[in-house]
N, C-alpha and C. Protein backbone atom coordinates (compact mmCIF):
# COMPACT_ATOMS: atom_id res chain seq x y z
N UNK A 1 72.84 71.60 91.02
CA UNK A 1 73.66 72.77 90.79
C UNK A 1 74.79 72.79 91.82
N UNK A 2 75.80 73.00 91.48
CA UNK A 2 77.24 73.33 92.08
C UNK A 2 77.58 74.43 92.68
N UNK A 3 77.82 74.14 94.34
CA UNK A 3 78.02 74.67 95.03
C UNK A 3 79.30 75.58 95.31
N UNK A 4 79.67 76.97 95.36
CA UNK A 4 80.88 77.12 95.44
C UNK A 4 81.09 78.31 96.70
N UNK A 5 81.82 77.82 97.85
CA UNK A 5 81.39 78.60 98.40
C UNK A 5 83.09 78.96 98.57
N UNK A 6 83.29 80.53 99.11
CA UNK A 6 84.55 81.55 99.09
C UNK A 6 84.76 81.49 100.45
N UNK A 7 85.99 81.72 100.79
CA UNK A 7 86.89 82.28 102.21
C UNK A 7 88.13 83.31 102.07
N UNK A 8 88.70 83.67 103.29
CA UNK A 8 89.73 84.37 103.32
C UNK A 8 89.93 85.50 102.33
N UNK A 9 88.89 86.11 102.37
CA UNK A 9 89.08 87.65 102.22
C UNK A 9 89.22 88.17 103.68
N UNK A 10 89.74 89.71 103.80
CA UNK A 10 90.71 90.47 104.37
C UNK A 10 90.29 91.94 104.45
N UNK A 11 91.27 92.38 105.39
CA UNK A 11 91.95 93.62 104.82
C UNK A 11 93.20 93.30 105.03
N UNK A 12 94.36 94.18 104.26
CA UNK A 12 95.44 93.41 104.16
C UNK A 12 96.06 95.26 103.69
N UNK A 13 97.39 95.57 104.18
CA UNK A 13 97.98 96.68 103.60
C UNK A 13 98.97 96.73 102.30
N UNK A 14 98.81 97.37 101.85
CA UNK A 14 99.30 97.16 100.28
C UNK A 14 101.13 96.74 100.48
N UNK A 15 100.62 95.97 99.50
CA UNK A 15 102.24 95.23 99.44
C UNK A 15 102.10 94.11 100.01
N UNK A 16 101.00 93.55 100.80
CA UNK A 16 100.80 92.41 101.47
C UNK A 16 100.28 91.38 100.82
N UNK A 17 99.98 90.04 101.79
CA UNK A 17 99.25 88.69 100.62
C UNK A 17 98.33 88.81 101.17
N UNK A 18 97.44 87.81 100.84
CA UNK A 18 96.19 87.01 100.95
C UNK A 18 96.01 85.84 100.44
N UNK A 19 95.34 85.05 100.60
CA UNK A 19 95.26 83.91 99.90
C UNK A 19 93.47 83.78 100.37
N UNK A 20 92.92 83.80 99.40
CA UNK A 20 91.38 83.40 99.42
C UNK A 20 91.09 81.89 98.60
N UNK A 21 90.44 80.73 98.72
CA UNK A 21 89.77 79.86 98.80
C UNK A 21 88.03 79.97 98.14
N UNK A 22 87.91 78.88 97.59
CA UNK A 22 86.82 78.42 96.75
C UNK A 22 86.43 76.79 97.02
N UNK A 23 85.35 76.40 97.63
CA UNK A 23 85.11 74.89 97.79
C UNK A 23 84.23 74.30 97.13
N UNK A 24 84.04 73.24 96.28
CA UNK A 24 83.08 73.02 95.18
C UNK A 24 82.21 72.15 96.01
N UNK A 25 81.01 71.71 96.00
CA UNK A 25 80.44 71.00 96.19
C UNK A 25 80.52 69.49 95.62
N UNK A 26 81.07 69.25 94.69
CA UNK A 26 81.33 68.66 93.29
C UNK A 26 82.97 68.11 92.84
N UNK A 27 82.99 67.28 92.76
CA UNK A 27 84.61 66.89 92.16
C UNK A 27 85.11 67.56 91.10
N UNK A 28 85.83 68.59 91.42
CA UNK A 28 86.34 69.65 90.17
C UNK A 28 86.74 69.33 88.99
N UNK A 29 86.81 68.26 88.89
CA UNK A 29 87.05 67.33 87.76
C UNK A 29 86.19 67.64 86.71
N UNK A 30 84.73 67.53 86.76
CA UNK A 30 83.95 67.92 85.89
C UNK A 30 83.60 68.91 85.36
N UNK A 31 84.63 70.09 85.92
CA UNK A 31 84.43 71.40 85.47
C UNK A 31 85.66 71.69 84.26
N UNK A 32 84.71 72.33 83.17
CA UNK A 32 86.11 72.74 82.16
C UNK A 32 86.98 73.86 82.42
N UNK A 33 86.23 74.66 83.04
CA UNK A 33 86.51 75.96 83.43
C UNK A 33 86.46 76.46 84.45
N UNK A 34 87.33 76.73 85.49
CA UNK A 34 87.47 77.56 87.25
C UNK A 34 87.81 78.66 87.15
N UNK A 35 87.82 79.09 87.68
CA UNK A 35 88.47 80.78 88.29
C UNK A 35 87.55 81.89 89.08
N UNK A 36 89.24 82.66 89.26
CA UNK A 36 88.33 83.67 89.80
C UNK A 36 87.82 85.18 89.02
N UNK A 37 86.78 86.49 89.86
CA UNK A 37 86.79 87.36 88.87
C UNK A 37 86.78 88.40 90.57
N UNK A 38 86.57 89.85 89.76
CA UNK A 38 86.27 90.37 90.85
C UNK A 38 85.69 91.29 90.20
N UNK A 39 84.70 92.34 91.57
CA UNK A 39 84.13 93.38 91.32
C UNK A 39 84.35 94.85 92.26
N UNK A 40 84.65 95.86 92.07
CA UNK A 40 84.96 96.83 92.87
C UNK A 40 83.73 97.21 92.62
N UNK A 41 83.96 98.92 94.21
CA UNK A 41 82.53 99.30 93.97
C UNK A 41 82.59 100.42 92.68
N UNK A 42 81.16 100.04 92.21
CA UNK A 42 81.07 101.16 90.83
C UNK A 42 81.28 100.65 89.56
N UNK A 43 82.00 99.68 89.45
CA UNK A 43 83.02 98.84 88.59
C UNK A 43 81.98 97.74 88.06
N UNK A 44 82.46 97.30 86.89
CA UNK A 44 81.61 95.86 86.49
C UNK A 44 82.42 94.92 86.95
N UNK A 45 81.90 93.51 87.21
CA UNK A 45 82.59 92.04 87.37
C UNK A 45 83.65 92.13 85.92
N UNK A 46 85.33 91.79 86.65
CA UNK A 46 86.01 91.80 85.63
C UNK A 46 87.02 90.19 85.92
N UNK A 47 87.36 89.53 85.15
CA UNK A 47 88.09 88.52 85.20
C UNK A 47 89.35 88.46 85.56
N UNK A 48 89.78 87.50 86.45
CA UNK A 48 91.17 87.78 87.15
C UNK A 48 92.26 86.75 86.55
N UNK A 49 91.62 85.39 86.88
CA UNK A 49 92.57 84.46 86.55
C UNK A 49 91.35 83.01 86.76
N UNK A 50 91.67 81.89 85.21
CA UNK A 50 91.03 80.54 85.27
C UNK A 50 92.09 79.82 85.13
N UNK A 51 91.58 78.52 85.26
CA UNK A 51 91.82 76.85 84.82
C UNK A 51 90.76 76.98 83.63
N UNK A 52 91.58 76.59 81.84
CA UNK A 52 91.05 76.33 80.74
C UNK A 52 91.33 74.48 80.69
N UNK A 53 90.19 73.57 80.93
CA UNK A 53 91.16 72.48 81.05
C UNK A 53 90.47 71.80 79.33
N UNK A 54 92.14 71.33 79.17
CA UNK A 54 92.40 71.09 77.80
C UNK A 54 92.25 69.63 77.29
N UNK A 55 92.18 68.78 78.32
CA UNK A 55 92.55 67.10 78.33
C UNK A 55 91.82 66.77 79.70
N UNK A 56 92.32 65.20 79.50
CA UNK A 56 91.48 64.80 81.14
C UNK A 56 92.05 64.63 82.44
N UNK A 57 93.34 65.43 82.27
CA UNK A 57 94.26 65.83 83.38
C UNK A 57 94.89 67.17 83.11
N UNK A 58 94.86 68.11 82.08
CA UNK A 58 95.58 68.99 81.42
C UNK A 58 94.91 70.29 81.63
N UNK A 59 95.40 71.41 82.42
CA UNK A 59 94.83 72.46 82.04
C UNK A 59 95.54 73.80 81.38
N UNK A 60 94.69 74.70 80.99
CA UNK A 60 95.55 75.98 80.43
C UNK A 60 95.52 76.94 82.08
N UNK A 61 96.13 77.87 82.07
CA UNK A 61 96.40 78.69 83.13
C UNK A 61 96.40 80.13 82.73
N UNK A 62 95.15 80.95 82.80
CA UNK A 62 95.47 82.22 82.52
C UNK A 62 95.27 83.73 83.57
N UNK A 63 95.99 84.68 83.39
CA UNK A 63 95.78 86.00 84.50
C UNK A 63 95.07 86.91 83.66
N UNK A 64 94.74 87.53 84.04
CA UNK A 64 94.47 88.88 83.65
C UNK A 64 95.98 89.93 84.00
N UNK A 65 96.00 90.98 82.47
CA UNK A 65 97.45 91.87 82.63
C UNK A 65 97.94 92.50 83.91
N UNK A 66 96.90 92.45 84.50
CA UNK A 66 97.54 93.72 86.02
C UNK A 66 97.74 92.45 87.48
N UNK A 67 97.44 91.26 87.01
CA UNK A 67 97.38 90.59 87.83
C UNK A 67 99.14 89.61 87.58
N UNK A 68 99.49 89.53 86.27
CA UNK A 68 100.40 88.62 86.44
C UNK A 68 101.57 88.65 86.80
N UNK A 69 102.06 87.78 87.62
CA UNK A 69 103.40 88.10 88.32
C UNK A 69 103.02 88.35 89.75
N UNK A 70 101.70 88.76 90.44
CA UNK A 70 101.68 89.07 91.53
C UNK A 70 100.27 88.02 92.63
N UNK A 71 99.77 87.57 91.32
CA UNK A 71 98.58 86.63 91.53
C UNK A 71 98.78 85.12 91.24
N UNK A 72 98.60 84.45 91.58
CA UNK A 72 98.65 82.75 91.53
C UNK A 72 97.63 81.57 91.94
N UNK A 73 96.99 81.43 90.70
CA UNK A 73 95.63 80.48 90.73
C UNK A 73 95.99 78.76 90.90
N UNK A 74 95.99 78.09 91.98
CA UNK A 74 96.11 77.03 92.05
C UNK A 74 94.96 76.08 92.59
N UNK A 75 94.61 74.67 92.58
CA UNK A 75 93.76 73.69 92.93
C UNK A 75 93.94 72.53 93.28
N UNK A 76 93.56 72.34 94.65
CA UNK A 76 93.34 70.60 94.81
C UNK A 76 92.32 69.95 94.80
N UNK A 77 92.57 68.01 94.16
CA UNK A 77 91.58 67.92 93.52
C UNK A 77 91.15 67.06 94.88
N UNK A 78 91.41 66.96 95.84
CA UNK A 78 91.74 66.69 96.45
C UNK A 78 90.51 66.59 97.51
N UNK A 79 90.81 67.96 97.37
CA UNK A 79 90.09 69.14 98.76
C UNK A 79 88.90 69.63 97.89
N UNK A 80 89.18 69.48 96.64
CA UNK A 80 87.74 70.05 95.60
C UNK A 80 87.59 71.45 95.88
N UNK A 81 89.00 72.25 95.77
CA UNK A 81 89.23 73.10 96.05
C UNK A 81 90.04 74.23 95.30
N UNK A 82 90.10 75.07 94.93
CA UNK A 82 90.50 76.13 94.35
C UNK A 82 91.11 77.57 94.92
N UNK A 83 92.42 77.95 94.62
CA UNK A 83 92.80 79.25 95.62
C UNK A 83 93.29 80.04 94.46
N UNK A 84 93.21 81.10 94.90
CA UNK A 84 93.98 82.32 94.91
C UNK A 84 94.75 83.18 95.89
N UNK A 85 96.13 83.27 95.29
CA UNK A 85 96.83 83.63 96.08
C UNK A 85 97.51 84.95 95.84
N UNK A 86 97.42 86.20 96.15
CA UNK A 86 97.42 87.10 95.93
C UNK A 86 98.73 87.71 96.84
N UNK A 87 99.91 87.91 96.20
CA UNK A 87 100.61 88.76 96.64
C UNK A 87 101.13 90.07 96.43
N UNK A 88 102.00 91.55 96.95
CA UNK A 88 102.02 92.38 96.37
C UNK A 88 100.76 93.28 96.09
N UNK A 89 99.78 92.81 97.07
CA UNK A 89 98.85 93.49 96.70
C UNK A 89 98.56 94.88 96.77
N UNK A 90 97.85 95.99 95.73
CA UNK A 90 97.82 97.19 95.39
C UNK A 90 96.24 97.71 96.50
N UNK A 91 96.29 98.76 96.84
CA UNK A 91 94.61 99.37 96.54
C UNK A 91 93.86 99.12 95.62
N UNK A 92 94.04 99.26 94.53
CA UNK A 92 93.57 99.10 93.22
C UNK A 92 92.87 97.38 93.41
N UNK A 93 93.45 96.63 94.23
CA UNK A 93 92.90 94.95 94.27
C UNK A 93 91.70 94.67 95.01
N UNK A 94 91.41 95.80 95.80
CA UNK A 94 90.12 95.86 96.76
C UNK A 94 88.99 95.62 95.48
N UNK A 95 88.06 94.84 95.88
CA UNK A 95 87.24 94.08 95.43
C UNK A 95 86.27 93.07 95.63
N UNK A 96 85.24 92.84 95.48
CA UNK A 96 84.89 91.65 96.07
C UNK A 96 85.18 90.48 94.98
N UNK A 97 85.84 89.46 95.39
CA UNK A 97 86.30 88.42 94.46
C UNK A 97 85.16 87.15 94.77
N UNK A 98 84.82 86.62 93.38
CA UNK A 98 84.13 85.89 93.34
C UNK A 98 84.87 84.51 92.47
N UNK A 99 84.11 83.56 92.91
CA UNK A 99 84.47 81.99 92.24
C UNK A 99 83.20 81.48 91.36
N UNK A 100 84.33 81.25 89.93
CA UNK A 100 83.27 80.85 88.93
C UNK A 100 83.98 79.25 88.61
N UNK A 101 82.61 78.95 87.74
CA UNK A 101 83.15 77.41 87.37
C UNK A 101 81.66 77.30 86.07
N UNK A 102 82.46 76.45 85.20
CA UNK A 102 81.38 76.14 83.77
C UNK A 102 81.65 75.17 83.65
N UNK A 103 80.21 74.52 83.25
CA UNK A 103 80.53 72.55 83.03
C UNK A 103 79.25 73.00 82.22
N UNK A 104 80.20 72.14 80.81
CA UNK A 104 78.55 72.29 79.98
C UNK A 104 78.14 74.25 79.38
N UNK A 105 76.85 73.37 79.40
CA UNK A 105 76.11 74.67 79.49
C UNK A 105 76.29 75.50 80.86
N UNK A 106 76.18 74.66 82.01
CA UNK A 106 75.72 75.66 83.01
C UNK A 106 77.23 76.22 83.49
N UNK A 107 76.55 77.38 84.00
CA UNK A 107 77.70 78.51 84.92
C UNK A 107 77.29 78.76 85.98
N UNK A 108 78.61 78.70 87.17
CA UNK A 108 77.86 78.71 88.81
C UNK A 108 79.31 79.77 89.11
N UNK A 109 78.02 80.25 90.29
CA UNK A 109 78.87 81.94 90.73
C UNK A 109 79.02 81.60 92.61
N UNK A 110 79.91 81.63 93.00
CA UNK A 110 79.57 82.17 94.49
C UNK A 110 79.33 83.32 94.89
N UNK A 111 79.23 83.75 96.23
CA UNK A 111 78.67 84.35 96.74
C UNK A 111 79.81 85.66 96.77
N UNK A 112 81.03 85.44 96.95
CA UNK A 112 81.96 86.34 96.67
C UNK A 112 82.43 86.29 98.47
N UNK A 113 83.86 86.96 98.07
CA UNK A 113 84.54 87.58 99.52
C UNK A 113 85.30 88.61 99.23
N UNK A 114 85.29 89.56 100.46
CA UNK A 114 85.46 90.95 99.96
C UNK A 114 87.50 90.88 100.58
N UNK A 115 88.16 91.60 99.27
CA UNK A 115 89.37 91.71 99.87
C UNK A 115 89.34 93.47 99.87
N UNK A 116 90.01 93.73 101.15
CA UNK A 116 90.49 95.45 100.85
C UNK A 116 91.63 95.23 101.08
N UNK A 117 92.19 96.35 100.46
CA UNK A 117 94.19 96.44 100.12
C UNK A 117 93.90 98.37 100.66
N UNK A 118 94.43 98.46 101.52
CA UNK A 118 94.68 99.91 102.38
C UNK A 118 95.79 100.26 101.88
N UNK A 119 96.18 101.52 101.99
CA UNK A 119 97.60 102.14 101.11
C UNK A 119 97.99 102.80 102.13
């Protein structure tokens, strides 16, 4: 099972960045599907932004509506690594953000990192 472990959550004042991190255990290569999601408190786990990969170098790129334009999901394959980069950030973004990935059947969750956005 595939390891994914999170960094660089914050507190950060609104209008500010962040950039949080995801490290696979695993050559990301074999995953069809990355991203991130998040959960506030009270709130269910809601989806932020993946890698849909389409080919054997090709992926799709998608946000969630409140996220686009201010959020930016990128990866090296490199580093076997995955970021989010969060700028412009609201109150409303406080959350704990978590890193997903699907290969196959199976689905692997990290542990999450908490961002707060202060107003």
């Amino acid at each position: 099972q595939v390891q994914l472990v999170e960094s660089g959550g914050g507190l950060v004042q609104a209008g500010g960045s962040l950039r949080v991190s995801c490290a696979f255990s695993e050559n990301i290569y074999s995953f069809s599907v990355m991203g991130w999601y998040r959960q506030a408190p009270g709130k269910q786990r809601e989806w932020v932004a993946r890698f849909t990969r389409r080919g054997s170098a090709t992926y799709d790129t998608l946000y969630e509506d409140s996220v686009k334009g201010r959020f930016t999901i990128s990866r090296d394959h490199a580093k076997n690594t995955i970021y989010l980069q969060m700028d412009q950030l609201k109150p409303e973004d406080t959350a704990v953000y978590y890193c997903n990935a699907v290969r196959g059947f199976q689905e692997a969750w990290g542990r999450g990192t908490q961002v707060t956005v202060s107003s």
